[in-house]
Structure formats: structure tokens, C-alpha cells
PDB file of N, CA and C in Angstrom:
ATOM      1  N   UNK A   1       0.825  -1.189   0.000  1.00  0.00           N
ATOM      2  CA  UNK A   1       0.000   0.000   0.000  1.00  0.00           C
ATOM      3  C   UNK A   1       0.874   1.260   0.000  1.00  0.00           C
ATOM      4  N   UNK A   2       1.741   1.469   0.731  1.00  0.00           N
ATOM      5  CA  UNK A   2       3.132   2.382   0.785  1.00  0.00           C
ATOM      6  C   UNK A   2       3.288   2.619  -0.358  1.00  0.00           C
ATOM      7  N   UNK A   3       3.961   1.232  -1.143  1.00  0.00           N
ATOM      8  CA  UNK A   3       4.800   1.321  -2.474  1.00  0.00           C
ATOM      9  C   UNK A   3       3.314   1.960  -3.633  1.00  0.00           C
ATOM     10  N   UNK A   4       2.519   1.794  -2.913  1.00  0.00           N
ATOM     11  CA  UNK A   4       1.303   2.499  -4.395  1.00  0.00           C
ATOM     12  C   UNK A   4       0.991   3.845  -4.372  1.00  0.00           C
ATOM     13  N   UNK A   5       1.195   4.428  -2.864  1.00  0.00           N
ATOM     14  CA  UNK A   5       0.788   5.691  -2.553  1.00  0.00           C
ATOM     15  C   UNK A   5       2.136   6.507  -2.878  1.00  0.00           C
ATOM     16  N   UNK A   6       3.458   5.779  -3.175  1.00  0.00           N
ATOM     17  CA  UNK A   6       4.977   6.592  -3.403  1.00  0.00           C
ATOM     18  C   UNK A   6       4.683   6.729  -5.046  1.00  0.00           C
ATOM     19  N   UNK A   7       4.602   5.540  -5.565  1.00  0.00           N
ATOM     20  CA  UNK A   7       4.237   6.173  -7.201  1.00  0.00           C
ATOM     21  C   UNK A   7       3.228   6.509  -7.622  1.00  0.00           C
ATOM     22  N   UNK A   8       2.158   7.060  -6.776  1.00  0.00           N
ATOM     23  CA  UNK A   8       1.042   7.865  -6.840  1.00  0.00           C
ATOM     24  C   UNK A   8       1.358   8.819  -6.814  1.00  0.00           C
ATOM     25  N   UNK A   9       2.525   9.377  -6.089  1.00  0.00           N
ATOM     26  CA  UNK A   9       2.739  10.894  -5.981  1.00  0.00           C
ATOM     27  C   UNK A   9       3.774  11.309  -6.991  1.00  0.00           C
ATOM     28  N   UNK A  10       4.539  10.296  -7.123  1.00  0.00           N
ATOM     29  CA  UNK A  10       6.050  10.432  -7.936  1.00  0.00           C
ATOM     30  C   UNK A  10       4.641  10.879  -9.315  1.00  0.00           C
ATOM     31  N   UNK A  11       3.785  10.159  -9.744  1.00  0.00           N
ATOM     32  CA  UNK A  11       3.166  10.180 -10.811  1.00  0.00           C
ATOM     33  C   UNK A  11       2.507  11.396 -10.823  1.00  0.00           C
ATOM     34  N   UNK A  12       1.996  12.224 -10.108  1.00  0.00           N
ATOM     35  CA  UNK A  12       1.374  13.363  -9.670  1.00  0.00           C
ATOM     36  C   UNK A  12       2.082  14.542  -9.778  1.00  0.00           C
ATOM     37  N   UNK A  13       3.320  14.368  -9.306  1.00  0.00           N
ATOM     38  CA  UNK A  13       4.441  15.303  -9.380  1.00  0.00           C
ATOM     39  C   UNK A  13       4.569  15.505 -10.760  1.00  0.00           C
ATOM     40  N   UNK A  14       5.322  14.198 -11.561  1.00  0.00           N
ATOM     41  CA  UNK A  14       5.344  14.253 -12.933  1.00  0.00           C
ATOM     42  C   UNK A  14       4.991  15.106 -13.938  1.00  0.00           C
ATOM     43  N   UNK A  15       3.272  14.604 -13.442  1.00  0.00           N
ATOM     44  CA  UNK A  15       2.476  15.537 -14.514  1.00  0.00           C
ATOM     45  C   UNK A  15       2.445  16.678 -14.399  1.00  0.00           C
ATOM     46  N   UNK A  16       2.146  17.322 -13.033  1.00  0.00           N
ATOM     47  CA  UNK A  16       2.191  18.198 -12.357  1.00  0.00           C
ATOM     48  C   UNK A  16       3.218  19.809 -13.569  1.00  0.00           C
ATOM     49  N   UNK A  17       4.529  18.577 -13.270  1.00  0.00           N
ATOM     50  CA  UNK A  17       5.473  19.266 -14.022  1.00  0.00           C
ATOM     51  C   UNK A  17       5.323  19.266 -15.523  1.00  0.00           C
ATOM     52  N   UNK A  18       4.933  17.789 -15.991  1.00  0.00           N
ATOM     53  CA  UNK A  18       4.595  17.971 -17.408  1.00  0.00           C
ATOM     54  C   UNK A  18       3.646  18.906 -18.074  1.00  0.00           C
ATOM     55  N   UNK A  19       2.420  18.921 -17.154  1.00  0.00           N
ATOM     56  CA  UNK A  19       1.621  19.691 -17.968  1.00  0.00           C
ATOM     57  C   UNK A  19       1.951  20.935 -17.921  1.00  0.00           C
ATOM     58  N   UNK A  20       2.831  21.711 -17.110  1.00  0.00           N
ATOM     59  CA  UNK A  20       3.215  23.090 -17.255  1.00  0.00           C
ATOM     60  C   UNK A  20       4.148  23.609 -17.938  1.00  0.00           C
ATOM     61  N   UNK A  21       5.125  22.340 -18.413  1.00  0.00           N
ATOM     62  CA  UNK A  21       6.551  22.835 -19.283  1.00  0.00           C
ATOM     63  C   UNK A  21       6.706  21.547 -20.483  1.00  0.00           C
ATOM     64  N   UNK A  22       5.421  20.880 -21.013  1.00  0.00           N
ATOM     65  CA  UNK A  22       6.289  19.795 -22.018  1.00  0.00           C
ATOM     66  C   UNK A  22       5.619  20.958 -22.857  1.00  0.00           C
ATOM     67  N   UNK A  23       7.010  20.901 -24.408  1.00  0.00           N
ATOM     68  CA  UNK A  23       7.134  21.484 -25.288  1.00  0.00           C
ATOM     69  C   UNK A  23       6.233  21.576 -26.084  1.00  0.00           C
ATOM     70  N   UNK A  24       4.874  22.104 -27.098  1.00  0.00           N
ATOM     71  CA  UNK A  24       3.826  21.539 -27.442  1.00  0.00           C
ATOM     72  C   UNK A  24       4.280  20.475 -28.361  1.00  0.00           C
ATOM     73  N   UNK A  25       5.700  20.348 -29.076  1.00  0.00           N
ATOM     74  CA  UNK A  25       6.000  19.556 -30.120  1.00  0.00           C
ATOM     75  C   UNK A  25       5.877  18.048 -29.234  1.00  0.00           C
ATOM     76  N   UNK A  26       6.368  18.077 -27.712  1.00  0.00           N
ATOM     77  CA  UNK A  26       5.813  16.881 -27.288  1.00  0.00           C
ATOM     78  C   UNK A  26       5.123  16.402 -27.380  1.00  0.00           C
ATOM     79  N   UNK A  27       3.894  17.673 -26.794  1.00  0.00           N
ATOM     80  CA  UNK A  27       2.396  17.464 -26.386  1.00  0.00           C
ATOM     81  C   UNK A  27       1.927  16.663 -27.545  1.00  0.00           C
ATOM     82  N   UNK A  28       2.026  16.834 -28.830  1.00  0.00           N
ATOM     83  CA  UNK A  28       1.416  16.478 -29.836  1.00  0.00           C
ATOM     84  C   UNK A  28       1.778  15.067 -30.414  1.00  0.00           C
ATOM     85  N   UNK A  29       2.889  14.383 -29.854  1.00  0.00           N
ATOM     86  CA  UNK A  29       3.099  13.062 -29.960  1.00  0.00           C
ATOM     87  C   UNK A  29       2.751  12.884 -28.905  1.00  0.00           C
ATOM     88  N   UNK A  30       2.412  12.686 -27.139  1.00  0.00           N
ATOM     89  CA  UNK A  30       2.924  12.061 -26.067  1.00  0.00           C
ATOM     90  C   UNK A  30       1.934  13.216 -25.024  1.00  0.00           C
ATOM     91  N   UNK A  31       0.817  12.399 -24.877  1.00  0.00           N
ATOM     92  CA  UNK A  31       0.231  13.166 -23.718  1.00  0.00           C
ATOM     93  C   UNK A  31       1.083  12.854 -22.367  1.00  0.00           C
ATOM     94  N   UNK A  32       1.208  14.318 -21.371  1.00  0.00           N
ATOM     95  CA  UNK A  32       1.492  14.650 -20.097  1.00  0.00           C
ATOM     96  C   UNK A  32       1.260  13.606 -19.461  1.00  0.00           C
ATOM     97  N   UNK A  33       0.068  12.556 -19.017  1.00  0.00           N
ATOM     98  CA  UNK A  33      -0.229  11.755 -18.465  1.00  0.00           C
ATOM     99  C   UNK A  33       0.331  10.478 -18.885  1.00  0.00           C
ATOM    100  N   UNK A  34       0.552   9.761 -20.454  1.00  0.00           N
ATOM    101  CA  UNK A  34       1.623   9.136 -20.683  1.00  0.00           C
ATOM    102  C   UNK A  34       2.908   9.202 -20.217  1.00  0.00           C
ATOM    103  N   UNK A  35       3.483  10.172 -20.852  1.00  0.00           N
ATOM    104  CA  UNK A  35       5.164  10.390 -20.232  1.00  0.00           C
ATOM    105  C   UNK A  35       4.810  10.325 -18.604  1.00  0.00           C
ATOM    106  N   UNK A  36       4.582  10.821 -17.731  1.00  0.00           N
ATOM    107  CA  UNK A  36       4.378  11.016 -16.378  1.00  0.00           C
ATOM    108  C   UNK A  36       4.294   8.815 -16.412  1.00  0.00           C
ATOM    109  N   UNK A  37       3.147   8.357 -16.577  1.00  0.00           N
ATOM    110  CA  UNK A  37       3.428   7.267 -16.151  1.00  0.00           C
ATOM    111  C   UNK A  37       4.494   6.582 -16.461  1.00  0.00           C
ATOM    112  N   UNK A  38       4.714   6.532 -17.519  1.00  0.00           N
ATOM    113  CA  UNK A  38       6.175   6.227 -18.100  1.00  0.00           C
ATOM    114  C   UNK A  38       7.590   6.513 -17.111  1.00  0.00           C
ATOM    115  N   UNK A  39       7.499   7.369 -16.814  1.00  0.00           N
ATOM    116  CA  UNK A  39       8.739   8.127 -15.887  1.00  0.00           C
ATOM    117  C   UNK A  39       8.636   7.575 -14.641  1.00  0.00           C
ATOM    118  N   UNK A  40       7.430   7.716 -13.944  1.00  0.00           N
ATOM    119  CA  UNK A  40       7.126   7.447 -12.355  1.00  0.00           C
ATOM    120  C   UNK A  40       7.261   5.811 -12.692  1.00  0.00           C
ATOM    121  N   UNK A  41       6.791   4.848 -13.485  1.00  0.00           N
ATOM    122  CA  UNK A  41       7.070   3.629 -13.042  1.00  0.00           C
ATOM    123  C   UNK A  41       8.442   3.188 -13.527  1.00  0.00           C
ATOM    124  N   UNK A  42       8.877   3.696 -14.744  1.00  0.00           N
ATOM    125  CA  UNK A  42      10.584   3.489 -14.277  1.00  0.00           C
ATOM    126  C   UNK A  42      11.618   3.852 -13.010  1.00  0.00           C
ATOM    127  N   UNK A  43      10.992   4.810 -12.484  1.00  0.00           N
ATOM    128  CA  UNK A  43      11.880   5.465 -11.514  1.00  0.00           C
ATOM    129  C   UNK A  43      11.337   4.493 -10.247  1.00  0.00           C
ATOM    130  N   UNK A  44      10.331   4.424 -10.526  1.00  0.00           N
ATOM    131  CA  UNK A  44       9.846   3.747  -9.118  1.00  0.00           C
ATOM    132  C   UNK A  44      10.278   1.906  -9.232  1.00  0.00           C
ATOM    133  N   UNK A  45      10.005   1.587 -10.372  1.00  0.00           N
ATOM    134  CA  UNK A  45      10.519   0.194 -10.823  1.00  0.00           C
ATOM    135  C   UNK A  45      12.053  -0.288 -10.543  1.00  0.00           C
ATOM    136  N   UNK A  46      13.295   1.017 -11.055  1.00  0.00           N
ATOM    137  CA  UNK A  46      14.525   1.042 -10.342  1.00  0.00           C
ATOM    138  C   UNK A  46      15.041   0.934  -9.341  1.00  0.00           C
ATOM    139  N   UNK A  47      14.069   2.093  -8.640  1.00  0.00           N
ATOM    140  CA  UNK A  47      13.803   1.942  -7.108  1.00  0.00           C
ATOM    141  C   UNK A  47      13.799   0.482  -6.430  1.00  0.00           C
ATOM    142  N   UNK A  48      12.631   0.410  -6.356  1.00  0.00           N
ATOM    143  CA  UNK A  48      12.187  -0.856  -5.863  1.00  0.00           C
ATOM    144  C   UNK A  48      13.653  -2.255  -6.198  1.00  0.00           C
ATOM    145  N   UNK A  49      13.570  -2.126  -7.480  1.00  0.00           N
ATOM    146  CA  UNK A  49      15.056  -2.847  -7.949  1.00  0.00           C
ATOM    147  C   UNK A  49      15.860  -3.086  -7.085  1.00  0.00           C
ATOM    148  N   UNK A  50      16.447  -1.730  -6.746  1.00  0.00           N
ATOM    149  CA  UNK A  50      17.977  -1.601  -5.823  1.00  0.00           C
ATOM    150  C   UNK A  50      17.537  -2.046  -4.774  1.00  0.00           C
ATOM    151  N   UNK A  51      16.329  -1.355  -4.068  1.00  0.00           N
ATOM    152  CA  UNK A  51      16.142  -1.866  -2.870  1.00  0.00           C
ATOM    153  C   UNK A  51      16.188  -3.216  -2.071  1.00  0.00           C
ATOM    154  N   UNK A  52      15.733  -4.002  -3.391  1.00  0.00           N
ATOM    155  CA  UNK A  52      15.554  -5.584  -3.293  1.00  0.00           C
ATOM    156  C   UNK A  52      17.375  -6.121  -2.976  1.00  0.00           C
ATOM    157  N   UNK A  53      18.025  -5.886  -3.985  1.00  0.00           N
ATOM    158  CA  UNK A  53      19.231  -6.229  -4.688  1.00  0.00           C
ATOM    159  C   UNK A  53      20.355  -5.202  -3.613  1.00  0.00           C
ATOM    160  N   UNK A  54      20.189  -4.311  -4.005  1.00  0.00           N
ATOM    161  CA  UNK A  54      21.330  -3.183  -3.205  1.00  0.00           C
ATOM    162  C   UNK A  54      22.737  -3.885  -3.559  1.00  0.00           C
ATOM    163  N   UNK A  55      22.939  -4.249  -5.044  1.00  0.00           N
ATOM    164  CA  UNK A  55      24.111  -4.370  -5.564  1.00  0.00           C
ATOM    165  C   UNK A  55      25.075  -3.462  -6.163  1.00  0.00           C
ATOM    166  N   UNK A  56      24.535  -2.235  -6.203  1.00  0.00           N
ATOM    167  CA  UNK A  56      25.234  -0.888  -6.321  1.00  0.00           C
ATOM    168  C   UNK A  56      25.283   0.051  -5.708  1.00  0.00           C
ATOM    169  N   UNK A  57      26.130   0.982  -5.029  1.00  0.00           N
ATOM    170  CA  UNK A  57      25.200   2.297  -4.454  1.00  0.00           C
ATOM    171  C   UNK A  57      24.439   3.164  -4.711  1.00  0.00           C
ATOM    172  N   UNK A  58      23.430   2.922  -3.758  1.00  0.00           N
ATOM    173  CA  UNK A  58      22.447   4.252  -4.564  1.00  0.00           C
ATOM    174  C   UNK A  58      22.477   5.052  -5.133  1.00  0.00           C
ATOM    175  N   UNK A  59      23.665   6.159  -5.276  1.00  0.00           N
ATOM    176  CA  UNK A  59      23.984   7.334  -6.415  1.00  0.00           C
ATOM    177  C   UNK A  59      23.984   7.031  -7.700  1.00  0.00           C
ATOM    178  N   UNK A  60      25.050   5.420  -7.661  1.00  0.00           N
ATOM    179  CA  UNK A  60      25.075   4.891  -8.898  1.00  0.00           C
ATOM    180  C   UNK A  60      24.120   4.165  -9.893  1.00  0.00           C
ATOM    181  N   UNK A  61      23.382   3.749  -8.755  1.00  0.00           N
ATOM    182  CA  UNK A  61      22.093   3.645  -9.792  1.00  0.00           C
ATOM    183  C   UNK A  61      21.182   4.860 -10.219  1.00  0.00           C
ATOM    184  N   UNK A  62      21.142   5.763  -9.261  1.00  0.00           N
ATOM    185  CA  UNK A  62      20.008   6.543  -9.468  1.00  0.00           C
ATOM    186  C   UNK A  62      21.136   7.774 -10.996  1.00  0.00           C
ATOM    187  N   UNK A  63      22.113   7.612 -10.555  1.00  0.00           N
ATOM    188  CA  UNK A  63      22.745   8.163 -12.258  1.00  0.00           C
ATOM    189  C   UNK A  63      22.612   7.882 -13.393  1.00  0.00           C
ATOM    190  N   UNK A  64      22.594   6.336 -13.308  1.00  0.00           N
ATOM    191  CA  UNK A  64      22.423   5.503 -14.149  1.00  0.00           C
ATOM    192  C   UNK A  64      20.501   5.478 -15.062  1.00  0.00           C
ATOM    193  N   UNK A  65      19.816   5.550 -14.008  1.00  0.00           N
ATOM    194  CA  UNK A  65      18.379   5.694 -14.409  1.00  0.00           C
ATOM    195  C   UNK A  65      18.771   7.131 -14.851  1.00  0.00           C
ATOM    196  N   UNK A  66      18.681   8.054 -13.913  1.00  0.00           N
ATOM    197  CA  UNK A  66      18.852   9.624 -14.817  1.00  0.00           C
ATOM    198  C   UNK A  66      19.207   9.764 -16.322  1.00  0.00           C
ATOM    199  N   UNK A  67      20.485   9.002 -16.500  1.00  0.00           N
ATOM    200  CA  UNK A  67      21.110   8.701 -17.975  1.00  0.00           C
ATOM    201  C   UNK A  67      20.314   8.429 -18.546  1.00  0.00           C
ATOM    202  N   UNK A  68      19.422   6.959 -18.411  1.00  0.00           N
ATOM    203  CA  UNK A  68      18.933   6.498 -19.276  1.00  0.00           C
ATOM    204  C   UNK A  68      17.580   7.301 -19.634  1.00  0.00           C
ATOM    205  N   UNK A  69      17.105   7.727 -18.851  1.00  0.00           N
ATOM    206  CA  UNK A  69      15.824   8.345 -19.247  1.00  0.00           C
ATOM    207  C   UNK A  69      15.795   9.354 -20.016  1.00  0.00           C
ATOM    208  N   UNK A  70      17.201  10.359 -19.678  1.00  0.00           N
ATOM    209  CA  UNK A  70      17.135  11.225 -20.326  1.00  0.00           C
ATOM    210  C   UNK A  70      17.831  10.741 -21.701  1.00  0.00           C
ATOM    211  N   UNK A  71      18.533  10.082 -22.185  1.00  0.00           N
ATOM    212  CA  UNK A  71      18.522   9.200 -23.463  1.00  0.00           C
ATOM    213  C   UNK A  71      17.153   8.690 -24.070  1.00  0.00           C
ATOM    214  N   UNK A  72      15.942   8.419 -23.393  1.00  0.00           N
ATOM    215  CA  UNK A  72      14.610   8.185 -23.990  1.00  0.00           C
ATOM    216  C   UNK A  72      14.712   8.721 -24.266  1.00  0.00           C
ATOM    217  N   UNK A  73      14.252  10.251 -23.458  1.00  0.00           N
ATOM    218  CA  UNK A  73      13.721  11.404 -23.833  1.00  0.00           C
ATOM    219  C   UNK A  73      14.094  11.916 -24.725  1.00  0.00           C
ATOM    220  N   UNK A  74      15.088  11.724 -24.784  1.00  0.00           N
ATOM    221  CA  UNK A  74      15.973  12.882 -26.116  1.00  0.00           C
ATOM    222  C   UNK A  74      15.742  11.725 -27.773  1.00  0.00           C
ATOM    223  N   UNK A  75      15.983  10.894 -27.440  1.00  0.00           N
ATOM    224  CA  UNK A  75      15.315  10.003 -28.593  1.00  0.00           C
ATOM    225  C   UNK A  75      13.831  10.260 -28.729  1.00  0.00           C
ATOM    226  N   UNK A  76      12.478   9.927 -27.848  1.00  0.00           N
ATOM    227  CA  UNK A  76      11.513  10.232 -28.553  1.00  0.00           C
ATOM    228  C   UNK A  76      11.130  11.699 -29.119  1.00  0.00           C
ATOM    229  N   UNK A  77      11.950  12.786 -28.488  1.00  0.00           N
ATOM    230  CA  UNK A  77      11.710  14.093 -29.186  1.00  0.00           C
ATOM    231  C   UNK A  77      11.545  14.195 -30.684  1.00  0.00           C
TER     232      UNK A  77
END
């Protein structure tokens, strides 16, 4: 119940932010509420990951997700 109410908000935040600053060239491929879920359950999916595992340190993963997402991102633009 925890873990649903953390990417409830991570997802909330998201949009929060998406709908006030995605580019309209986004908007027009990729509704706010897509990307937002997209983002919050990778981040939260990583999360959860390490937590299980804790085979890296946390910085290093959470760099590692940063990287990669922002490599989506810049690809689906």
C-alpha cells in the first residue's frame, strides 16, 4: 500500500510538471499523463530494484536511471 501511494505521488508530481513545461511539439506526440506514467514507473521500478538487490550504491544507480531516461527522452523528441 506504501509502495502504491509513493508512485502515486512520484506520478502526480510528474504531470504536475509535465503539464506546465512539455514542449507543445511533445504534447502532440505524447500526452502529459503518458510520459508522467512512463517516468514514475521506471523510476519507481529502479527503485524498488535496488532496494531488493542493493548491488550498487544508490547514487550509482540513481545516475544511471537519470542517464537512461534522459537518453529516452531525447530520442523520442
Amino acid at each position: 500500500m506504501i509502495k502504491s501511494a509513493v508512485q502515486e505521488e512520484l506520478y502526480e508530481f510528474l504531470l504536475g510538471r509535465l503539464t506546465r513545461q512539455l514542449p507543445d511539439d511533445h504534447r502532440r506526440r505524447y500526452s502529459p499523463e503518458t510520459l508522467a506514467t512512463f517516468l514514475s514507473w521506471s523510476l519507481f521500478g529502479a527503485a524498488v530494484e535496488w532496494n531488493r538487490n542493493r548491488t550498487k550504491a544508490s547514487q550509482e544507480v540513481a545516475n544511471q536511471v537519470v542517464e537512461l531516461l534522459i537518453e529516452e527522452m531525447d530520442r523520442l523528441a
